[in-house]
Protein backbone atom coordinates (compact mmCIF):
# COMPACT_ATOMS: atom_id res chain seq x y z
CA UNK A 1 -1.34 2.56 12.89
CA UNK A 2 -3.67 -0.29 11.67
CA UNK A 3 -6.10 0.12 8.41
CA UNK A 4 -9.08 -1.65 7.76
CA UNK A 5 -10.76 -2.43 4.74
CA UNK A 6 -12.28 -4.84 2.10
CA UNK A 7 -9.81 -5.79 -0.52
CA UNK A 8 -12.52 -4.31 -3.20
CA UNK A 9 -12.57 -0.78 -1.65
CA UNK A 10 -10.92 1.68 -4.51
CA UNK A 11 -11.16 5.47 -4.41
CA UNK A 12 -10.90 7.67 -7.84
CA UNK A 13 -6.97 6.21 -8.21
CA UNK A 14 -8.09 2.36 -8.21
CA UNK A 15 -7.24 -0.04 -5.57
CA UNK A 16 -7.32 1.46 -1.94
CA UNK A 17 -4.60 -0.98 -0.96
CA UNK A 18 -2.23 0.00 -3.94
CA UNK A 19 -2.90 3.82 -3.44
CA UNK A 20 -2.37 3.30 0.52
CA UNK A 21 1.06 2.11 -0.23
CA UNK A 22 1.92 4.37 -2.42
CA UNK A 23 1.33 7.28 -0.28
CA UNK A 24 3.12 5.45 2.23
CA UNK A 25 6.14 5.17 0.40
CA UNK A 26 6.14 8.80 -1.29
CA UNK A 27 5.54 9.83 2.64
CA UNK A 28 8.85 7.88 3.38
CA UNK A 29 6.84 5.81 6.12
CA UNK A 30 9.06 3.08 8.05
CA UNK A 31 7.28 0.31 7.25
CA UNK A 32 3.74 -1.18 6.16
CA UNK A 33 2.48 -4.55 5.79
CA UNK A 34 -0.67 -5.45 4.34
CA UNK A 35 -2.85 -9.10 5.56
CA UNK A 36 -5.41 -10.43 3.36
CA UNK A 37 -8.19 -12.59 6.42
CA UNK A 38 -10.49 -15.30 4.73
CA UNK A 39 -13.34 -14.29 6.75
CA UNK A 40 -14.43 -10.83 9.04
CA UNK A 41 -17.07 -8.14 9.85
CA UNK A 42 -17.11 -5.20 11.10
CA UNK A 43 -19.35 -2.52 12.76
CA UNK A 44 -22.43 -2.93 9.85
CA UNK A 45 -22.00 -6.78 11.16
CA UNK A 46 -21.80 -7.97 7.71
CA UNK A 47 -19.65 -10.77 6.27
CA UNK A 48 -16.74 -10.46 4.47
CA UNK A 49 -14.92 -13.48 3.18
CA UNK A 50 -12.70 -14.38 0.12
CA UNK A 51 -14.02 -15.85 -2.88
CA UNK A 52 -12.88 -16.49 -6.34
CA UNK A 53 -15.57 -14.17 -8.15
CA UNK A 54 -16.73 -11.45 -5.87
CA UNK A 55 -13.55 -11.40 -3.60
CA UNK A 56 -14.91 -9.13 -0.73
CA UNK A 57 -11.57 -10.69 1.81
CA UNK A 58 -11.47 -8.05 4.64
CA UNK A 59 -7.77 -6.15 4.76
CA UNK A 60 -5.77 -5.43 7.33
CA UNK A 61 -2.90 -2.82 6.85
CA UNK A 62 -0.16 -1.90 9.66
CA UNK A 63 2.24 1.16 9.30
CA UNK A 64 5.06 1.42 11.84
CA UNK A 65 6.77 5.04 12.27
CA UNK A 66 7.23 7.89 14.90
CA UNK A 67 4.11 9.53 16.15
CA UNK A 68 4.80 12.76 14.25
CA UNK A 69 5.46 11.24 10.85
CA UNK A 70 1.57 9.29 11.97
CA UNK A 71 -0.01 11.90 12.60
CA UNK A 72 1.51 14.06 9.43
CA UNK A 73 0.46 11.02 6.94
CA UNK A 74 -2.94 10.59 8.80
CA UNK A 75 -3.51 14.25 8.00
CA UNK A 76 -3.46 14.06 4.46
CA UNK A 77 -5.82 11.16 4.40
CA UNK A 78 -8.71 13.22 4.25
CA UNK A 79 -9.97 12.06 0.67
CA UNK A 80 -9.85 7.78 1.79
CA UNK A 81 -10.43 8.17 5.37
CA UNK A 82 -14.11 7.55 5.28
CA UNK A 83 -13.40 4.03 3.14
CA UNK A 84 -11.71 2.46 6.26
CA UNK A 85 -11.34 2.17 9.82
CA UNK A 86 -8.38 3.52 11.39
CA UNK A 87 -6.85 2.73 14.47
CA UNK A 88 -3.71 4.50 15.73
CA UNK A 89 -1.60 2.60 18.83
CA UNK A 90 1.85 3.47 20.22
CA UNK A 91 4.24 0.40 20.60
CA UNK A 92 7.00 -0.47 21.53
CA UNK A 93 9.65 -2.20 19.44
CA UNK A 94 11.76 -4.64 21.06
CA UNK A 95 13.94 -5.91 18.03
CA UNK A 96 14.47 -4.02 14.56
CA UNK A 97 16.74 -5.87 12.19
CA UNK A 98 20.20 -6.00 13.19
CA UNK A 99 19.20 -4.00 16.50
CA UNK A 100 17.74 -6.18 19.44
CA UNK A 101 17.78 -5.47 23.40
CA UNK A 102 20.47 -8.55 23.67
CA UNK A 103 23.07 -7.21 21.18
CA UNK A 104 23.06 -4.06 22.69
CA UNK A 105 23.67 -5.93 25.93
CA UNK A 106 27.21 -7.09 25.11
């Protein structure tokens, strides 16, 4: 699943990035990587770029799991959702660490 956001978006906990994570984590999630862009917009077509005082840098967060464990953390997003878009995909992974389609090969 892929969040997006500005990096200035907070809820009633603070940053929406750090609480993201952290719900993540307590949820026992696989994996989630956050990307800071320099420049984006989105569907109000305003501009959203990094800057040194007013840093507005648009977000992109990506959580990787099994479509049950999704759909259970997407559920108890209710209080965020509407602070972000949210964009659920299924993939498929082709290596995973120590795991890869060639080592299973030999």
């Amino acid at each position: 699943m892929t969040f997006f956001f500005s990096a200035r978006a907070a809820d009633h906990h603070g940053s929406l990035l750090v609480h993201l994570f952290q719900r993540a984590r307590r949820a026992k999630l696989a994996g989630a990587t956050a990307f800071e862009a320099l420049e984006g917009y989105g569907a109000s077509g305003g501009l959203h770029r990094h800057h040194a005082l007013t840093d507005d840098a648009p977000v992109m967060v990506i959580m990787v799991d099994r479509r049950d464990r999704i759909e259970a953390f997407l559920a108890d997003l209710d209080d965020v959702a509407d602070k972000m878009t949210i964009m659920v995909s299924d993939v498929d992974v082709l290596a995973n660490g120590a795991w890869s389609p060639r080592s299973a090969e030999s």
